[in-house]
Protein backbone atom coordinates (compact mmCIF):
# COMPACT_ATOMS: atom_id res chain seq x y z
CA UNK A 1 148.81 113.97 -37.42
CA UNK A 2 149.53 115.66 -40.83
CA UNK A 3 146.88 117.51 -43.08
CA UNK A 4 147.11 114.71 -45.26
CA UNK A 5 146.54 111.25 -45.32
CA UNK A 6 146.07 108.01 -47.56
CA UNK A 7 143.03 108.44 -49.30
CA UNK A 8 140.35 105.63 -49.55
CA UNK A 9 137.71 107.10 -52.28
CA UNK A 10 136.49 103.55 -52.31
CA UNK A 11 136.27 100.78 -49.39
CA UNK A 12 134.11 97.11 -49.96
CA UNK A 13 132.71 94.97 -47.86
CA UNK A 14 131.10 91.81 -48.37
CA UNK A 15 127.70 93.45 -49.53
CA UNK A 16 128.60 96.98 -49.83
CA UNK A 17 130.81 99.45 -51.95
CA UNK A 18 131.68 102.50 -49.74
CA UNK A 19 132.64 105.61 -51.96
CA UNK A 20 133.65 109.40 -51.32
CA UNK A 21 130.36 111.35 -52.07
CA UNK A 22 129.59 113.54 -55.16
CA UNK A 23 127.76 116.36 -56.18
CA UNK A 24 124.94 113.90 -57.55
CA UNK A 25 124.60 112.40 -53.91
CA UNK A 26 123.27 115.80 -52.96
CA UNK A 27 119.33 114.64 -53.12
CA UNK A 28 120.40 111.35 -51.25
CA UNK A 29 121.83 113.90 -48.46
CA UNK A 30 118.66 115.88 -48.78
CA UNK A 31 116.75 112.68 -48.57
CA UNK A 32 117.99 110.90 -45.66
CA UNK A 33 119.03 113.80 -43.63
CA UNK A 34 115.25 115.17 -44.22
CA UNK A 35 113.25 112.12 -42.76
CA UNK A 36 112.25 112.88 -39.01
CA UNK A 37 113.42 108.93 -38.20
CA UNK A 38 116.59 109.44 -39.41
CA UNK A 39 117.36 112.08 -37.29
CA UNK A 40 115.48 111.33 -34.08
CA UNK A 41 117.65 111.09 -32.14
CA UNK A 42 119.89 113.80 -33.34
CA UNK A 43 117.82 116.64 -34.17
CA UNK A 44 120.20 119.12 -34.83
CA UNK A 45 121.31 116.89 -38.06
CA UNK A 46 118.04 117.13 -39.62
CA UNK A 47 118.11 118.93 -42.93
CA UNK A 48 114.93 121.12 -44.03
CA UNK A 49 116.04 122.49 -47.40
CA UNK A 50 117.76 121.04 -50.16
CA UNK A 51 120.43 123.46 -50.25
CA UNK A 52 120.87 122.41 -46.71
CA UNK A 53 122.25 118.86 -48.37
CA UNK A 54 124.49 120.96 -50.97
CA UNK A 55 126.03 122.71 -48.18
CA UNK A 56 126.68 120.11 -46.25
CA UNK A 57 128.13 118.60 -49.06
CA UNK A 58 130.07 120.80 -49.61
CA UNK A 59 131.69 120.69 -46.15
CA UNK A 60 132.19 116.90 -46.53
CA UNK A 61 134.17 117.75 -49.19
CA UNK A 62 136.33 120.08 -48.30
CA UNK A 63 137.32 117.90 -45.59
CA UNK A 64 138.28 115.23 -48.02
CA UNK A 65 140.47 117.83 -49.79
CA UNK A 66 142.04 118.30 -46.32
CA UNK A 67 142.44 115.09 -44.80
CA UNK A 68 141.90 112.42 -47.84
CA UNK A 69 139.06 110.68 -45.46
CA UNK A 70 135.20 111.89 -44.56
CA UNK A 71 131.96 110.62 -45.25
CA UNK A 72 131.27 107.35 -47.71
CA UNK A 73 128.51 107.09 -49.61
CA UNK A 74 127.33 103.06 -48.77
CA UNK A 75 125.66 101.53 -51.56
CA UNK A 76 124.80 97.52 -52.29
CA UNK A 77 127.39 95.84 -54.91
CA UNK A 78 124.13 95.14 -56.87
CA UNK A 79 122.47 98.91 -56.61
CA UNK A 80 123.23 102.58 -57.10
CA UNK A 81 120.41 103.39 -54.26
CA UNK A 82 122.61 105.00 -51.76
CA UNK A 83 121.94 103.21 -48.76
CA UNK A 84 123.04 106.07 -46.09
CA UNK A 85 126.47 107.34 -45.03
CA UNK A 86 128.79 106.56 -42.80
CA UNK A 87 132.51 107.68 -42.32
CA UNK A 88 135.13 109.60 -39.97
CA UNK A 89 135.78 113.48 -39.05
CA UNK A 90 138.59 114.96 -36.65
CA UNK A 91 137.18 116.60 -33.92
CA UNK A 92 137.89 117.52 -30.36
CA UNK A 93 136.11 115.72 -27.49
CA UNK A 94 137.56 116.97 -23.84
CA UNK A 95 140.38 118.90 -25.20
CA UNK A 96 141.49 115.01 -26.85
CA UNK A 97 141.69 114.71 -30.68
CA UNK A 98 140.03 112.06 -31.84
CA UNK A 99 138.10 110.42 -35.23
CA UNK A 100 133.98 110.56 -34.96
CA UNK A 101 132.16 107.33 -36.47
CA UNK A 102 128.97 108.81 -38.03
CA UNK A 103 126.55 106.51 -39.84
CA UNK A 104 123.29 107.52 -40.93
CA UNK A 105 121.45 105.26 -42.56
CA UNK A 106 117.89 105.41 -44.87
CA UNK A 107 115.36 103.71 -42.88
CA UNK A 108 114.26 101.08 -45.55
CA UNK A 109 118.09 99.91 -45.16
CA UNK A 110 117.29 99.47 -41.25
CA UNK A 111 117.78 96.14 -39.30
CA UNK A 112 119.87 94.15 -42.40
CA UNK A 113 123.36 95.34 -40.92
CA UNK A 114 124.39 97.63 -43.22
CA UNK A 115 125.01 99.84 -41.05
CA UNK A 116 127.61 97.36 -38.61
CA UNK A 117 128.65 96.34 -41.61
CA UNK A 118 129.94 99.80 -43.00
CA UNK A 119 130.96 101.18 -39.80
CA UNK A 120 133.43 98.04 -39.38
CA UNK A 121 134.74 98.71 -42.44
CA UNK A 122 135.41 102.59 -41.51
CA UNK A 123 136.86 101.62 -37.95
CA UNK A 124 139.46 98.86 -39.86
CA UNK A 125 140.26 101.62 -42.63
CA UNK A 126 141.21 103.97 -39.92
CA UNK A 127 143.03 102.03 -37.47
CA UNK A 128 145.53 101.66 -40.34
CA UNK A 129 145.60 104.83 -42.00
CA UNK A 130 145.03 106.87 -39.34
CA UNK A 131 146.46 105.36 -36.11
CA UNK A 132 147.41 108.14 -34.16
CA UNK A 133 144.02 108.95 -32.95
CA UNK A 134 141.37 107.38 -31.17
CA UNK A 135 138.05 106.70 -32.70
CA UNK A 136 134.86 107.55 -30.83
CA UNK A 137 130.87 107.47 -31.61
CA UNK A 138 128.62 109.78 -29.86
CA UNK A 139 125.32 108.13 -29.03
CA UNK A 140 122.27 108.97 -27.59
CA UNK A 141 121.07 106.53 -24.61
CA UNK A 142 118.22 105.76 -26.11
CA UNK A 143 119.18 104.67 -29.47
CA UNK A 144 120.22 101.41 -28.82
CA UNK A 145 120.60 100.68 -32.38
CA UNK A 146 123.61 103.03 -33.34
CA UNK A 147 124.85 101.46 -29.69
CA UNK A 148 124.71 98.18 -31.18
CA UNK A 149 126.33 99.42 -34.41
CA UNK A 150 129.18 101.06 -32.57
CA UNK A 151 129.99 97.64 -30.41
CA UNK A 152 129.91 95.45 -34.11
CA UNK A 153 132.75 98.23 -35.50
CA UNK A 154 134.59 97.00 -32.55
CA UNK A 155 134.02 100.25 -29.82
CA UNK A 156 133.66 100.15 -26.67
CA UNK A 157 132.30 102.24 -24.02
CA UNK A 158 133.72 104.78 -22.59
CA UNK A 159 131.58 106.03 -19.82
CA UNK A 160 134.09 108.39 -18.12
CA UNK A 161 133.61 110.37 -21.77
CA UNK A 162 129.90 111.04 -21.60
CA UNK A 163 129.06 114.62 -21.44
CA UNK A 164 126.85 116.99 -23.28
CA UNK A 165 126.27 116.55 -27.01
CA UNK A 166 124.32 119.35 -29.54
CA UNK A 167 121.59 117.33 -29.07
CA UNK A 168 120.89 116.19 -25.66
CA UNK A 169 123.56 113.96 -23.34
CA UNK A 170 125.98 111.27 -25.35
CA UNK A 171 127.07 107.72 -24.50
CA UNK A 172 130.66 107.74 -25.35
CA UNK A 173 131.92 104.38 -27.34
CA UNK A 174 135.90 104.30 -28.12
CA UNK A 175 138.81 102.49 -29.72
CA UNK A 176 142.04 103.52 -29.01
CA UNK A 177 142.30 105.38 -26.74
CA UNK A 178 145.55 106.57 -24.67
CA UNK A 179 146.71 104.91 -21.37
């Protein structure tokens, strides 16, 4: 895979515009990574400082700058609420290179599919502009929502993956992965 890729600063959807975050997303950050809901199943996520969301800006940044893909800011066509995040990041998972799906959403954007919706849109973008690795989503077992998000963006699992996560043990759900 090279450093560099096509970049996407801007996917839609039928009800959402998906854009590379900004510096003025930095309270939405703050705001959605700072509710205990968001993050309940993921502790470790869960920012408790707003400079916390500036840094972790930041890092979702630079790896735009690197790879020309991250995190996108989901929004509805009709609003400029940011609805939550979702996006890709290379990572290793048992010594395999592979793409992780995050999505977090707000909760007031729970249970109306925005979250299936943007994920699908994220797995489709990267089967074609990144093709050489597999995508994955690490789940919790009990959060049988993100499950359900990860099986509408077209994963499957991919027990013989699950292992230890940062924040307890994770259900591993794939696409494309090697023979």
């Amino acid at each position: 895979m090279s450093d560099r890729n096509p970049t996407a600063d801007e996917l839609q959807t039928a009800r959402l515009s998906l854009r590379r975050p900004t510096e003025a997303d930095i309270d939405a950050i703050f705001a959605i990574h700072h509710d205990p809901q968001t993050c309940l199943h993921n502790p470790s996520d869960a920012l408790a400082r707003p400079d916390e969301a500036g840094e972790l800006y930041r890092r979702w940044n630079e790896q735009w700058q690197r790879y020309g893909y991250g995190y996108w800011v989901a929004r509805r066509h009709d609003s400029d609420q940011q609805l939550g995040f979702c996006g890709i990041k290379p990572m290793e998972l048992q010594g395999m290179k592979v793409l992780n799906l995050f999505y977090r959403f707000a909760t007031s954007a729970w249970g109306q599919g925005y979250a299936g919706e943007a994920a699908t849109a994220v797995t489709t973008w990267a089967s074609r502009h990144v093709p050489d690795l597999p995508l994955i989503a690490r789940v919790r077992p009990a959060n049988t929502a993100s499950q359900r998000v990860a099986i509408r963006a077209g994963l499957t699992r991919a027990e013989h993956l699950d292992g230890t996560g940062y924040d307890g043990h994770d259900w591993i759900y794939a696409a494309k992965l090697p023979n």
